[in-house]
C-alpha atoms as a PDB file:
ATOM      1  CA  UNK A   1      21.039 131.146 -49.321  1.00  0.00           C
ATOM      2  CA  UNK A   2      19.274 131.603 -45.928  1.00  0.00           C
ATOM      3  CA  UNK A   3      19.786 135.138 -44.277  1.00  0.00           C
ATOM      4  CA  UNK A   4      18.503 136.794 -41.183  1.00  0.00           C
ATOM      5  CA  UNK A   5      18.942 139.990 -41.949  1.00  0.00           C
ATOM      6  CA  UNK A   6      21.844 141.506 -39.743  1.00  0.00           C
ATOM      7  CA  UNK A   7      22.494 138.093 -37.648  1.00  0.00           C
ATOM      8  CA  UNK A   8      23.017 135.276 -39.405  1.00  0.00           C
ATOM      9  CA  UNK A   9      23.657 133.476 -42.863  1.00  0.00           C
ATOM     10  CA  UNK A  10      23.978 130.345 -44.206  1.00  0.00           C
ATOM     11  CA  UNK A  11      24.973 129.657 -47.876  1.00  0.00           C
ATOM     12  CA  UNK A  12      25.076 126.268 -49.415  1.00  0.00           C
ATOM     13  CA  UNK A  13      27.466 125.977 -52.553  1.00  0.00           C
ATOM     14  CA  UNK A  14      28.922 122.832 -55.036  1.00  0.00           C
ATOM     15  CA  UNK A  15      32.949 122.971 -55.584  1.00  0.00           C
ATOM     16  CA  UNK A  16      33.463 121.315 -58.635  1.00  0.00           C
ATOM     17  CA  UNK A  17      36.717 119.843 -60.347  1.00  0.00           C
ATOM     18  CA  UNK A  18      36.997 123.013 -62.728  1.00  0.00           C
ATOM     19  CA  UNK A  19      37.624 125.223 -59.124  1.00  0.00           C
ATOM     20  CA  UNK A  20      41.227 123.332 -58.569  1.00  0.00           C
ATOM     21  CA  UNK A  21      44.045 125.191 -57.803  1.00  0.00           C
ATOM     22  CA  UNK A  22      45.849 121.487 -57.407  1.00  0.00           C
ATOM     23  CA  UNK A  23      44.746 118.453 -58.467  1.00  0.00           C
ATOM     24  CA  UNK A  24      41.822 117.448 -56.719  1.00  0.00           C
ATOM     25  CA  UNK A  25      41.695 120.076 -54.296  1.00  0.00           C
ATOM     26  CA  UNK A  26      39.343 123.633 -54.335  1.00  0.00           C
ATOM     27  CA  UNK A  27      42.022 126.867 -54.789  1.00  0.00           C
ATOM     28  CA  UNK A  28      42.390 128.838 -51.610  1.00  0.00           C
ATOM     29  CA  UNK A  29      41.636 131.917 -53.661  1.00  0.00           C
ATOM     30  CA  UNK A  30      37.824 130.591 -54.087  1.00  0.00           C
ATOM     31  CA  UNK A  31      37.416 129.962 -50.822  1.00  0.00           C
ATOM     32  CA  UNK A  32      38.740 133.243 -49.661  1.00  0.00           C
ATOM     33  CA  UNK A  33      36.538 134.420 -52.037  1.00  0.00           C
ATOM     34  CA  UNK A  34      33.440 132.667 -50.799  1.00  0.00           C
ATOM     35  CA  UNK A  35      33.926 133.962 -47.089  1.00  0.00           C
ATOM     36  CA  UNK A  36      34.467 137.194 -47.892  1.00  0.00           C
ATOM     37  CA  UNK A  37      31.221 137.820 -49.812  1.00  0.00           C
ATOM     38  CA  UNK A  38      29.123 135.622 -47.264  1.00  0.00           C
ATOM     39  CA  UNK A  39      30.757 137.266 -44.231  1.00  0.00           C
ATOM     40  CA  UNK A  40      30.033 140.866 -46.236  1.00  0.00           C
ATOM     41  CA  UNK A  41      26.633 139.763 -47.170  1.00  0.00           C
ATOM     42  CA  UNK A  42      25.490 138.598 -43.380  1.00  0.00           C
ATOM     43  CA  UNK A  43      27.125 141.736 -41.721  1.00  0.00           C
ATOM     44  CA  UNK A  44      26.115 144.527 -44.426  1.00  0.00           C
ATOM     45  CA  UNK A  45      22.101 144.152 -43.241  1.00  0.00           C
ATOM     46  CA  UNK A  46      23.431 145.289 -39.748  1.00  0.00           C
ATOM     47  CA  UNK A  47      24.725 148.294 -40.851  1.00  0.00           C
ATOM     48  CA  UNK A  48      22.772 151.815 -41.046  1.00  0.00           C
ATOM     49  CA  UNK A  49      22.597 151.984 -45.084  1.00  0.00           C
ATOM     50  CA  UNK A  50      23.165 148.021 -45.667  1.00  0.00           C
ATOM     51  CA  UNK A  51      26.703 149.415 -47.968  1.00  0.00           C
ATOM     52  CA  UNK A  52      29.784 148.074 -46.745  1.00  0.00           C
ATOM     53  CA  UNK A  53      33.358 147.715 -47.701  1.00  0.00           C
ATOM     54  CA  UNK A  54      35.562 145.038 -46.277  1.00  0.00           C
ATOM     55  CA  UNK A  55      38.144 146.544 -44.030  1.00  0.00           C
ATOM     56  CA  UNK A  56      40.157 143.361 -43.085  1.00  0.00           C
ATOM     57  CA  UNK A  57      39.360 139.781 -43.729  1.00  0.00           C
ATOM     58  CA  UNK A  58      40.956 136.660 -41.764  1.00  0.00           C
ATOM     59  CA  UNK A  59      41.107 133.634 -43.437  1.00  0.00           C
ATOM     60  CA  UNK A  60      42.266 130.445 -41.770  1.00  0.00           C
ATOM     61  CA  UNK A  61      42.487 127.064 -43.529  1.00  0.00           C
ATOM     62  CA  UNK A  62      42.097 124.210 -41.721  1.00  0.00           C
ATOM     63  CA  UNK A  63      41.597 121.616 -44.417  1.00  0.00           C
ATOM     64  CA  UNK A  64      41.906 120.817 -47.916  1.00  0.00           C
ATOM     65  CA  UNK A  65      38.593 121.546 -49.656  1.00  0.00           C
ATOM     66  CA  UNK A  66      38.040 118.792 -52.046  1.00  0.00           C
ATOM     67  CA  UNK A  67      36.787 118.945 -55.211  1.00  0.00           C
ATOM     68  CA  UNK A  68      33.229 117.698 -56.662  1.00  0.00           C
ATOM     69  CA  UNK A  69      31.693 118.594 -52.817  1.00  0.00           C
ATOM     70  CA  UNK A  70      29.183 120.119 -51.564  1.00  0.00           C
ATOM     71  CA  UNK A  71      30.234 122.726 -48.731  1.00  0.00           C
ATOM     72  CA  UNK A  72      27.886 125.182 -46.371  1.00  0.00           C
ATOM     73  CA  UNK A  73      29.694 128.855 -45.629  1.00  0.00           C
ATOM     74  CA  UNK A  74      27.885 129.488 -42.066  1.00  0.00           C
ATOM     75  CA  UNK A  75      28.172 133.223 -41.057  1.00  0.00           C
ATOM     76  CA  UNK A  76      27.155 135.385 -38.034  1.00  0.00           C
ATOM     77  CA  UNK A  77      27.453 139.349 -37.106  1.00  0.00           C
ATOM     78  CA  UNK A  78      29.346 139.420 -34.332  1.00  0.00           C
ATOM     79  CA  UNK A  79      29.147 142.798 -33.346  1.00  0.00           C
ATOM     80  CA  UNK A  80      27.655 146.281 -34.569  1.00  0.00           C
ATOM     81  CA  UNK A  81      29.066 149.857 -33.557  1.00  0.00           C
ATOM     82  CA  UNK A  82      27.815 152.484 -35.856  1.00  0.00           C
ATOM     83  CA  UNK A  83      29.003 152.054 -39.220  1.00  0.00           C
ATOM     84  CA  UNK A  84      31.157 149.194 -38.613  1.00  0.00           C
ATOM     85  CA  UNK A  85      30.314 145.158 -38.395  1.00  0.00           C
ATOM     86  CA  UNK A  86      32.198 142.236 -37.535  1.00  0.00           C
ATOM     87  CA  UNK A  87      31.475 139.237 -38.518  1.00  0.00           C
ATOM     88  CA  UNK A  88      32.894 135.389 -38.337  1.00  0.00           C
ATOM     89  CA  UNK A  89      32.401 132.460 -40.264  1.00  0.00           C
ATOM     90  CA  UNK A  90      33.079 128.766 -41.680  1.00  0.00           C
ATOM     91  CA  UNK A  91      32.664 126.904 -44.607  1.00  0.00           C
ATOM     92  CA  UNK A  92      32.349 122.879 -43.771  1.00  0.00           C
ATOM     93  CA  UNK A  93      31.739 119.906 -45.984  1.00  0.00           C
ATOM     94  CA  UNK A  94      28.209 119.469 -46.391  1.00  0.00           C
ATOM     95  CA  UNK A  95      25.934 115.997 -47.614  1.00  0.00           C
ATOM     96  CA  UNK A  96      27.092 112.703 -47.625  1.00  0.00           C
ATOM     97  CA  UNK A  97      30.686 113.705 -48.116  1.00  0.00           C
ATOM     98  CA  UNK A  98      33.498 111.231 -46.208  1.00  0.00           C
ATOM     99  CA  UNK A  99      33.262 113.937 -43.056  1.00  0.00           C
ATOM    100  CA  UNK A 100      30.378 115.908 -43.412  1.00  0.00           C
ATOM    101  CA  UNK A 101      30.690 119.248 -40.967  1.00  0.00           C
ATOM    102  CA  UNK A 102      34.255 118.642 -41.003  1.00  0.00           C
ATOM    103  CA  UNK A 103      35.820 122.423 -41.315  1.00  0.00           C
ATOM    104  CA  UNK A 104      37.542 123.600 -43.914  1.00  0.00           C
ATOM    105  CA  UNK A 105      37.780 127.110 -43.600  1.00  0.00           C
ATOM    106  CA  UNK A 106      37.310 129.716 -40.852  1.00  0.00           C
ATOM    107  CA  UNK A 107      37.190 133.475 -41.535  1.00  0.00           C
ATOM    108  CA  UNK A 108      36.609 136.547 -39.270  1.00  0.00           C
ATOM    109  CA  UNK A 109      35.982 139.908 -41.493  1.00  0.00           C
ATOM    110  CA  UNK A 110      35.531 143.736 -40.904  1.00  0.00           C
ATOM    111  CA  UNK A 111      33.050 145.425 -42.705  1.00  0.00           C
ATOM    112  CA  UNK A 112      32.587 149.366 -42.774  1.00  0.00           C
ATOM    113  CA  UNK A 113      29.883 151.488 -44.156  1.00  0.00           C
ATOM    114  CA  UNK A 114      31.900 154.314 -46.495  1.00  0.00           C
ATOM    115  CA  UNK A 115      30.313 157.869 -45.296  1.00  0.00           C
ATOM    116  CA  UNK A 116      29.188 158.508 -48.766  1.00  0.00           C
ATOM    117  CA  UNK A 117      26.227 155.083 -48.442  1.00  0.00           C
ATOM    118  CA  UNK A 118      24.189 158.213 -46.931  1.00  0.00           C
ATOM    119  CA  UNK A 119      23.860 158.946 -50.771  1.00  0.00           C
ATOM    120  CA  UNK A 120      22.139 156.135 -52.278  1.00  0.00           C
ATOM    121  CA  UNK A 121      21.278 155.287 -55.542  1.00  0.00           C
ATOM    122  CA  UNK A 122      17.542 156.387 -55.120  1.00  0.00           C
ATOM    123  CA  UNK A 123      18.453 159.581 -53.997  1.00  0.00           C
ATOM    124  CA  UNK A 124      20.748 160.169 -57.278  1.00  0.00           C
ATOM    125  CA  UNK A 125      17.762 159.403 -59.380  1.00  0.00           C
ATOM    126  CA  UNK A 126      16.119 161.790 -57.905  1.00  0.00           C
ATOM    127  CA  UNK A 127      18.502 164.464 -58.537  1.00  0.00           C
ATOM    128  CA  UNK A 128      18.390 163.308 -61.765  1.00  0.00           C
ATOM    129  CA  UNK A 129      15.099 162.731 -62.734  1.00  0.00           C
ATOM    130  CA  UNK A 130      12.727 164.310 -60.103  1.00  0.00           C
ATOM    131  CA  UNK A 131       9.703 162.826 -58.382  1.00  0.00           C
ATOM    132  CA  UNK A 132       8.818 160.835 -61.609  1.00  0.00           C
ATOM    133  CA  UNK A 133       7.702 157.562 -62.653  1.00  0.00           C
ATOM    134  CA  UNK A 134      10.370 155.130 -63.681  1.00  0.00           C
ATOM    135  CA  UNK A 135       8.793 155.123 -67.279  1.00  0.00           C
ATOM    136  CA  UNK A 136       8.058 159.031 -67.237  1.00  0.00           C
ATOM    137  CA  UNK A 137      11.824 159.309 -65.922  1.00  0.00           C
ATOM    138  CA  UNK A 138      13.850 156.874 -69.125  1.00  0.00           C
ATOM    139  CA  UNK A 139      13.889 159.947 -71.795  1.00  0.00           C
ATOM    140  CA  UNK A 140      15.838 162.682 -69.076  1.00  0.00           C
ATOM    141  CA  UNK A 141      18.035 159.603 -68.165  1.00  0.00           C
ATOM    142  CA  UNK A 142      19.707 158.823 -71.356  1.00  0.00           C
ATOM    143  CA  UNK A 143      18.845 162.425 -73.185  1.00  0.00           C
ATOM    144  CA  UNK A 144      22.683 163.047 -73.156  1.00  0.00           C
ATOM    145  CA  UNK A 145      23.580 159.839 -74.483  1.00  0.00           C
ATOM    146  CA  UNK A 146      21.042 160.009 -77.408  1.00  0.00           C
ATOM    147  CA  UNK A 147      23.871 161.936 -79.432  1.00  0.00           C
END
């Protein structure tokens, strides 16, 4: 996976036989699947605390995807306001496939930061464990789970 943090992203992926929804041909579910996490991925970086939840996802198919190919999911942020990102994207066939760059999917996704990514996971240990070293820190972590 290539990302530029915030603008672009490109993600290179093999679809193999075991992926079929029909015979032959990658489920739609996958591919949904795919552009949602690249589309989140490329757009998240953008966003004040890089923690996002999708909001709305588009997903448009535009050809079968067949199995045992190679495909590339291109995504790029679209635009930024505050904590919210939108991004668009494609996955093509990819390689020495019959059409290589011929599309198969194109998605356009919403991403929003939840208020709470203000409280992230570093600042929890810190409640937790104070200004410690991670080693110094492992015994107050898991004393209540030592019973």
């Amino acid at each position: 996976m290539f990302l530029d943090e915030g603008k672009d992203l490109v993600s290179m992926s093999y679809l193999g036989t075991d992926l079929c929804g029909h015979v032959g041909i990658i489920h739609g579910g996958l591919l949904a699947t795919l552009c949602d996490e690249g589309l989140a991925r490329c757009g998240f970086s953008a966003l004040p605390n890089k923690i996002g939840v999708t909001a709305s996802l588009t997903v448009n198919y535009r050809n079968p995807a067949p199995a045992g190919s190679f495909v590339v999911l291109k995504a790029e942020t679209v635009r930024v306001e505050g904590r919210k990102v939108w991004v668009r994207g494609r996955i093509e066939l990819l390689g020495e496939s019959e059409e290589p760059g011929k599309v198969l999917v194109e998605a356009e996704g919403l991403f929003i930061e939840p208020k709470y990514a203000k409280v992230s996971s570093e600042s929890l240990f810190e409640r937790k464990c104070g200004k410690l070293s991670w080693k110094q820190s492992l015994p107050r972590l898991f004393k209540d789970t030592a019973k």
